[in-house]
PDB file of N, CA and C in Angstrom:
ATOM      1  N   UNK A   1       0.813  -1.193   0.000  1.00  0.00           N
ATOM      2  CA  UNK A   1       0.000   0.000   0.000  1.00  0.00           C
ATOM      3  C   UNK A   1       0.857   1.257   0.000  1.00  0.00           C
ATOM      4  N   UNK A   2       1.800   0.931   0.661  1.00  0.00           N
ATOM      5  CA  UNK A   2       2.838   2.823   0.946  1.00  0.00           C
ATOM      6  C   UNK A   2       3.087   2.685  -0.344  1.00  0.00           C
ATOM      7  N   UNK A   3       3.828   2.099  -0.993  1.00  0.00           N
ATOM      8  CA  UNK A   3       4.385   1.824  -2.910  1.00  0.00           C
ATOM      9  C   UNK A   3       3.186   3.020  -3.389  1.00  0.00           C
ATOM     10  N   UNK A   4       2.525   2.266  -3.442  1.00  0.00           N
ATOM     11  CA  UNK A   4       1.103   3.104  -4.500  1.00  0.00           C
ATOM     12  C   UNK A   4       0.768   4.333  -3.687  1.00  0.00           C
ATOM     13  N   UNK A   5       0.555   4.723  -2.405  1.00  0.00           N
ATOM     14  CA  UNK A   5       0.478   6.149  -1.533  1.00  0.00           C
ATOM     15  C   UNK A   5       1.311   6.972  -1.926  1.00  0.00           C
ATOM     16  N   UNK A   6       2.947   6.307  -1.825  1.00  0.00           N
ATOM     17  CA  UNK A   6       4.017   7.147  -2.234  1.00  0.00           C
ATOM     18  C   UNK A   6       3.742   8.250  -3.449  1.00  0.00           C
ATOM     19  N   UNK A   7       3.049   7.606  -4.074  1.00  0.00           N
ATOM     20  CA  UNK A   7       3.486   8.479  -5.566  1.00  0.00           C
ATOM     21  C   UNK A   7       2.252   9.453  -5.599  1.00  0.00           C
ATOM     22  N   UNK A   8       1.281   9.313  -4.765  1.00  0.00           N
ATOM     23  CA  UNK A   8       0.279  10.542  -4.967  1.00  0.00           C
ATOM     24  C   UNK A   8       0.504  12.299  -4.204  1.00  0.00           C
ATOM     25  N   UNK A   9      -0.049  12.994  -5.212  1.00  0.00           N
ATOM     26  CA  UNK A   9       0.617  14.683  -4.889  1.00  0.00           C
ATOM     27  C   UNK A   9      -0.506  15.178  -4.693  1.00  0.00           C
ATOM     28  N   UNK A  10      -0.129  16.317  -4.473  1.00  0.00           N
ATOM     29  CA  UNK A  10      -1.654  17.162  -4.096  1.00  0.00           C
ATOM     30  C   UNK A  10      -2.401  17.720  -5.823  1.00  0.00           C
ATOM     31  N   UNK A  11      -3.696  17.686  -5.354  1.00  0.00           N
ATOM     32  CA  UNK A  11      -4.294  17.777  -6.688  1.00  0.00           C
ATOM     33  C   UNK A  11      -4.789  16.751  -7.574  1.00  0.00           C
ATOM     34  N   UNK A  12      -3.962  15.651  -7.230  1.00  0.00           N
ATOM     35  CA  UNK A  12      -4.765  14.464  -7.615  1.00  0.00           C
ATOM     36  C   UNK A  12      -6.057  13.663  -6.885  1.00  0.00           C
ATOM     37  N   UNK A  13      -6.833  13.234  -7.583  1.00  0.00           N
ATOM     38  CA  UNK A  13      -8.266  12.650  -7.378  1.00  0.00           C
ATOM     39  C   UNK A  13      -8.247  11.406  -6.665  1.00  0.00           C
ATOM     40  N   UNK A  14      -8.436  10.901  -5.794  1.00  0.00           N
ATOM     41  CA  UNK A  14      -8.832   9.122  -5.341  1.00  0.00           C
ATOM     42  C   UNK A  14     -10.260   9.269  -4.519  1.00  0.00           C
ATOM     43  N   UNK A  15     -10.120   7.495  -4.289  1.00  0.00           N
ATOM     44  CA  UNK A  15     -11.016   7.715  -3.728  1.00  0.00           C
ATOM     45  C   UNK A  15     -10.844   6.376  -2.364  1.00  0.00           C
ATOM     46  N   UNK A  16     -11.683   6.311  -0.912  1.00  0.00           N
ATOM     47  CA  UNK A  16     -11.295   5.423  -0.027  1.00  0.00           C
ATOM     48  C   UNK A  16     -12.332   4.432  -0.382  1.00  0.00           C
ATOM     49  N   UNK A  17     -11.403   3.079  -0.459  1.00  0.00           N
ATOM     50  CA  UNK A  17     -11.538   1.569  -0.343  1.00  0.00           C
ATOM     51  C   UNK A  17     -12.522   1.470   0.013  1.00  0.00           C
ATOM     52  N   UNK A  18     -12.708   1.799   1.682  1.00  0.00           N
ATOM     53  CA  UNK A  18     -13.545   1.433   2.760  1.00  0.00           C
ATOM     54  C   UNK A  18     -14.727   2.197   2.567  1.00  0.00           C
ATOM     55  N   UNK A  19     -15.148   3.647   2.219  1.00  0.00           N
ATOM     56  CA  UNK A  19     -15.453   4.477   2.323  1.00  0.00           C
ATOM     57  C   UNK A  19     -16.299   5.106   1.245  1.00  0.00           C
ATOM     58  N   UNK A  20     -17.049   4.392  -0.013  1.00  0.00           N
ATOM     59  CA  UNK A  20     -17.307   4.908  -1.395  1.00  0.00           C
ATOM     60  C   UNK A  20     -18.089   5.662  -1.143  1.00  0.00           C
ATOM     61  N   UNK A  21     -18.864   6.371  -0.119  1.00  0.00           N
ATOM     62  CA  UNK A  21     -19.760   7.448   0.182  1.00  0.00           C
ATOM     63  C   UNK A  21     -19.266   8.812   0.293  1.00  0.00           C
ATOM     64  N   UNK A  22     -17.839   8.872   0.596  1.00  0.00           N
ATOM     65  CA  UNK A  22     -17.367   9.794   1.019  1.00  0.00           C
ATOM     66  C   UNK A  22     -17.166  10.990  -0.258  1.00  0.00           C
ATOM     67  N   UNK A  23     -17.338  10.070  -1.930  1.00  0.00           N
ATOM     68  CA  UNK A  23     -17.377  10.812  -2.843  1.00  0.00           C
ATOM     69  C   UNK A  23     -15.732  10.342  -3.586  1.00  0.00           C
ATOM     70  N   UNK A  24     -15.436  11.482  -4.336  1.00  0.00           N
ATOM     71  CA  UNK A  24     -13.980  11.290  -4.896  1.00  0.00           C
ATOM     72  C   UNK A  24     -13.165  12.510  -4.091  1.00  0.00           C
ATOM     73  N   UNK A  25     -12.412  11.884  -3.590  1.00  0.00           N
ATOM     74  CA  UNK A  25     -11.774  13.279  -2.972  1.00  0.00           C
ATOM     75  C   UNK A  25      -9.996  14.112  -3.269  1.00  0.00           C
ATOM     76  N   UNK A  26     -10.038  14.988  -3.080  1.00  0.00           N
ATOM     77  CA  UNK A  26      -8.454  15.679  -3.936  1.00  0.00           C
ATOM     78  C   UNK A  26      -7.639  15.336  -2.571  1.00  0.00           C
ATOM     79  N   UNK A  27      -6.294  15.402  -3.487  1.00  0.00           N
ATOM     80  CA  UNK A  27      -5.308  15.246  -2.494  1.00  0.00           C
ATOM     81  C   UNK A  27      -4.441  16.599  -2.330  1.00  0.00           C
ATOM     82  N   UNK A  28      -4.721  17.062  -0.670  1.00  0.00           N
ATOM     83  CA  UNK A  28      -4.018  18.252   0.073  1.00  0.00           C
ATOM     84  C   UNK A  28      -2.700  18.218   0.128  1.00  0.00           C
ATOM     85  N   UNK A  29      -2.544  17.043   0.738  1.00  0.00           N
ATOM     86  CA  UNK A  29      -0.565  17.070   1.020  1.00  0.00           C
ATOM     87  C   UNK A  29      -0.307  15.148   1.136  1.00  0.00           C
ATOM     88  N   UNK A  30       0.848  14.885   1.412  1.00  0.00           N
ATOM     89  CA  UNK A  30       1.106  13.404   1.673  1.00  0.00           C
ATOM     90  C   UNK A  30       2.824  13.827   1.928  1.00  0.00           C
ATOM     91  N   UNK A  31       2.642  13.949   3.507  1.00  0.00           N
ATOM     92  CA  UNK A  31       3.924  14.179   3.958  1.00  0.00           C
ATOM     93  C   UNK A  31       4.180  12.534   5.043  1.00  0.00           C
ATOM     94  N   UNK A  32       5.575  11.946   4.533  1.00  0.00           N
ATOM     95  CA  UNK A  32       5.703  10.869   5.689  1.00  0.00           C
ATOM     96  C   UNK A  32       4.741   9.596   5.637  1.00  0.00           C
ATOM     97  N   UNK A  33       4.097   9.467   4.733  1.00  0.00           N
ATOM     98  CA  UNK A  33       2.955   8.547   4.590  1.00  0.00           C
ATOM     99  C   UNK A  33       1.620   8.221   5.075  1.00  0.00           C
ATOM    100  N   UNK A  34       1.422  10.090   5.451  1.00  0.00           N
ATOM    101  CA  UNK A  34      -0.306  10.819   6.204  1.00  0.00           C
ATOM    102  C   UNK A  34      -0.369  11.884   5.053  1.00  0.00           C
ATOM    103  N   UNK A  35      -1.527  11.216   4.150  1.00  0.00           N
ATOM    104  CA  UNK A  35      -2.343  11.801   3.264  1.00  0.00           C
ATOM    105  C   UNK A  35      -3.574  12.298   3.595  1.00  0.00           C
ATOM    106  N   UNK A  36      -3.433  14.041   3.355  1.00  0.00           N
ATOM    107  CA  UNK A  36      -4.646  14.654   3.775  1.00  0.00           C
ATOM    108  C   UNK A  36      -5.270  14.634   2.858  1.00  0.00           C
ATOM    109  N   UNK A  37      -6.770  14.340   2.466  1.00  0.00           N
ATOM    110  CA  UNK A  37      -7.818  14.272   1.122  1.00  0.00           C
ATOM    111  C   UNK A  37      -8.924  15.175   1.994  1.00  0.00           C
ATOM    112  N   UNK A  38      -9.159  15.487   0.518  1.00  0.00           N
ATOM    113  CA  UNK A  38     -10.081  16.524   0.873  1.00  0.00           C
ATOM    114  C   UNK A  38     -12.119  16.027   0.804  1.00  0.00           C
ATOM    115  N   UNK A  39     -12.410  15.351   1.089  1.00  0.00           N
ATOM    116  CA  UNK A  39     -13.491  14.676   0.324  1.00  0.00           C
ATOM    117  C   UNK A  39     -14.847  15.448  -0.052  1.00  0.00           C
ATOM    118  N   UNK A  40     -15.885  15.184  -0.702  1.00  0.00           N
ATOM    119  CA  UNK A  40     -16.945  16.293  -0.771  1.00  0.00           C
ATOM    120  C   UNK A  40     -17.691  16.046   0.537  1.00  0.00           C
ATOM    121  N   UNK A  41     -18.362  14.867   1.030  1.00  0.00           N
ATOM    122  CA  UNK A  41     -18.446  14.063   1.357  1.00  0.00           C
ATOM    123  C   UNK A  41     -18.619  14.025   2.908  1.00  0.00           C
ATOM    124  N   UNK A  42     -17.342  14.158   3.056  1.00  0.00           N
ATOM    125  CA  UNK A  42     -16.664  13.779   5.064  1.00  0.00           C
ATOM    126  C   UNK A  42     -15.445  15.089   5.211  1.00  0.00           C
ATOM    127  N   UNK A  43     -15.208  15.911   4.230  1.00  0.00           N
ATOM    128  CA  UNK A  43     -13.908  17.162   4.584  1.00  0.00           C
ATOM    129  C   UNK A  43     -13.081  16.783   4.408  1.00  0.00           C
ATOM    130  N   UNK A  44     -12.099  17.308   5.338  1.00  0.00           N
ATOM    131  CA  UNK A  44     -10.356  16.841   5.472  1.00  0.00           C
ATOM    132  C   UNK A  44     -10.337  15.739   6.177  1.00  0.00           C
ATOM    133  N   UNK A  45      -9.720  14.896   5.744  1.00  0.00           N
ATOM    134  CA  UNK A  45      -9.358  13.586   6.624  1.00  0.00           C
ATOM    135  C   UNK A  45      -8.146  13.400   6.166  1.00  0.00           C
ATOM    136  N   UNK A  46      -7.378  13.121   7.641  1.00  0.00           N
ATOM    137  CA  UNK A  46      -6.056  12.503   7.181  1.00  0.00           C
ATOM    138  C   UNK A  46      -6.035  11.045   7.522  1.00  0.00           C
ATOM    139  N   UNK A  47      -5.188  10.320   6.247  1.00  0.00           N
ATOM    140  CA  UNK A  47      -5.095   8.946   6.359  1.00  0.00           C
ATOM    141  C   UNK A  47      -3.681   8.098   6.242  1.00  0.00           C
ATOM    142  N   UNK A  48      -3.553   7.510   7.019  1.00  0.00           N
ATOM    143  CA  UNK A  48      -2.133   6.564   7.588  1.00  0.00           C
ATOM    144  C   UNK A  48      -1.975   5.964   6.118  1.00  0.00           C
ATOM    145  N   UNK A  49      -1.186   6.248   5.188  1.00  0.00           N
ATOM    146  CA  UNK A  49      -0.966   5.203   4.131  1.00  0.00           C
ATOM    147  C   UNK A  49      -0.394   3.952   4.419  1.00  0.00           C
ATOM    148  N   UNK A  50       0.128   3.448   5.554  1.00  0.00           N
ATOM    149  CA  UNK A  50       0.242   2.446   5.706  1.00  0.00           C
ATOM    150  C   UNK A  50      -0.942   1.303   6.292  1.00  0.00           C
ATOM    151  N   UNK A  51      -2.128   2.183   6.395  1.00  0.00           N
ATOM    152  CA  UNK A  51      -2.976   1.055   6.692  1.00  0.00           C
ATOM    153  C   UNK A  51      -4.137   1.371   5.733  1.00  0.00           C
ATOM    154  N   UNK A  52      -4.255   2.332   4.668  1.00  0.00           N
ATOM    155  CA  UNK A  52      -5.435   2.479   3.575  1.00  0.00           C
ATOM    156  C   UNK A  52      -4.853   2.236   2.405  1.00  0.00           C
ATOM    157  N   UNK A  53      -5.093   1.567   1.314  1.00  0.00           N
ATOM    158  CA  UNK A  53      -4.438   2.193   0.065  1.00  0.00           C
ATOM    159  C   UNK A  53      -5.384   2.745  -0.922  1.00  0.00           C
ATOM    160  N   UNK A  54      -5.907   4.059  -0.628  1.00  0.00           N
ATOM    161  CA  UNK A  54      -6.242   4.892  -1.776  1.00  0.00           C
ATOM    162  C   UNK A  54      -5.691   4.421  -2.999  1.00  0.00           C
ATOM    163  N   UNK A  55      -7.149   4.803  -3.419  1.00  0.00           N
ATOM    164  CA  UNK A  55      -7.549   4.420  -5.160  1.00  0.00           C
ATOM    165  C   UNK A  55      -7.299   5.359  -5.963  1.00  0.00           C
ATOM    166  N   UNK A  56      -6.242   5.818  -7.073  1.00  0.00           N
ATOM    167  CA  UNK A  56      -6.508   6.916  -7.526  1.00  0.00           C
ATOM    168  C   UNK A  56      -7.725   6.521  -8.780  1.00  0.00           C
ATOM    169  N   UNK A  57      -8.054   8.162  -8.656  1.00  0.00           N
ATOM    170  CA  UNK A  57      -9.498   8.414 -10.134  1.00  0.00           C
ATOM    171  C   UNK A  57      -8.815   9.075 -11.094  1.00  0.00           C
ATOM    172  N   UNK A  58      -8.732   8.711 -12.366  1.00  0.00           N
ATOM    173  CA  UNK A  58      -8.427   9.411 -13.298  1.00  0.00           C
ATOM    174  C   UNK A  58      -8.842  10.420 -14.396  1.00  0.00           C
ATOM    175  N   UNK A  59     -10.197  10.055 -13.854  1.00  0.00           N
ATOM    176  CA  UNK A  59     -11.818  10.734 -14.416  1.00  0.00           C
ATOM    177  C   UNK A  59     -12.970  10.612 -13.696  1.00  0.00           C
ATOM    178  N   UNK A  60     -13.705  12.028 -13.408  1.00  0.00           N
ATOM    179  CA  UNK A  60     -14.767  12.028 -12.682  1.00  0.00           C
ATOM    180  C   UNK A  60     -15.917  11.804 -13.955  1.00  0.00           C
ATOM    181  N   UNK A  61     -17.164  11.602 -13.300  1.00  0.00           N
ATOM    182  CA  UNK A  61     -18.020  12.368 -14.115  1.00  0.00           C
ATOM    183  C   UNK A  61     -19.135  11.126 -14.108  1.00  0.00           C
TER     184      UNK A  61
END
């Protein structure tokens, strides 16, 4: 899961595993392997990349 966390920046789209209600949400920061997403959904949440692995979206709509 950190592999695939690692490489996401802010501004990019995912969405949580656990969580498909929460909407598609942008990515704020990913410092240390705590990714803040922004969701429409649930807000700011920060998430432990070592225990989620966000999905990235490559297209909404």
């Amino acid at each position: 899961m950190m592999e695939l966390n690692a490489l996401l920046e802010p501004g990019m789209l995912v969405r949580h595993p656990q969580q498909p209600d929460w909407g598609v949400g942008q990515v704020q920061s990913n410092i240390g392997g705590r990714i803040t997403v922004n969701f429409p959904e649930a807000g700011k949440i920060v998430i432990d990349g070592a225990r989620v692995g966000l999905i990235q979206v490559y297209e909404t709509g």
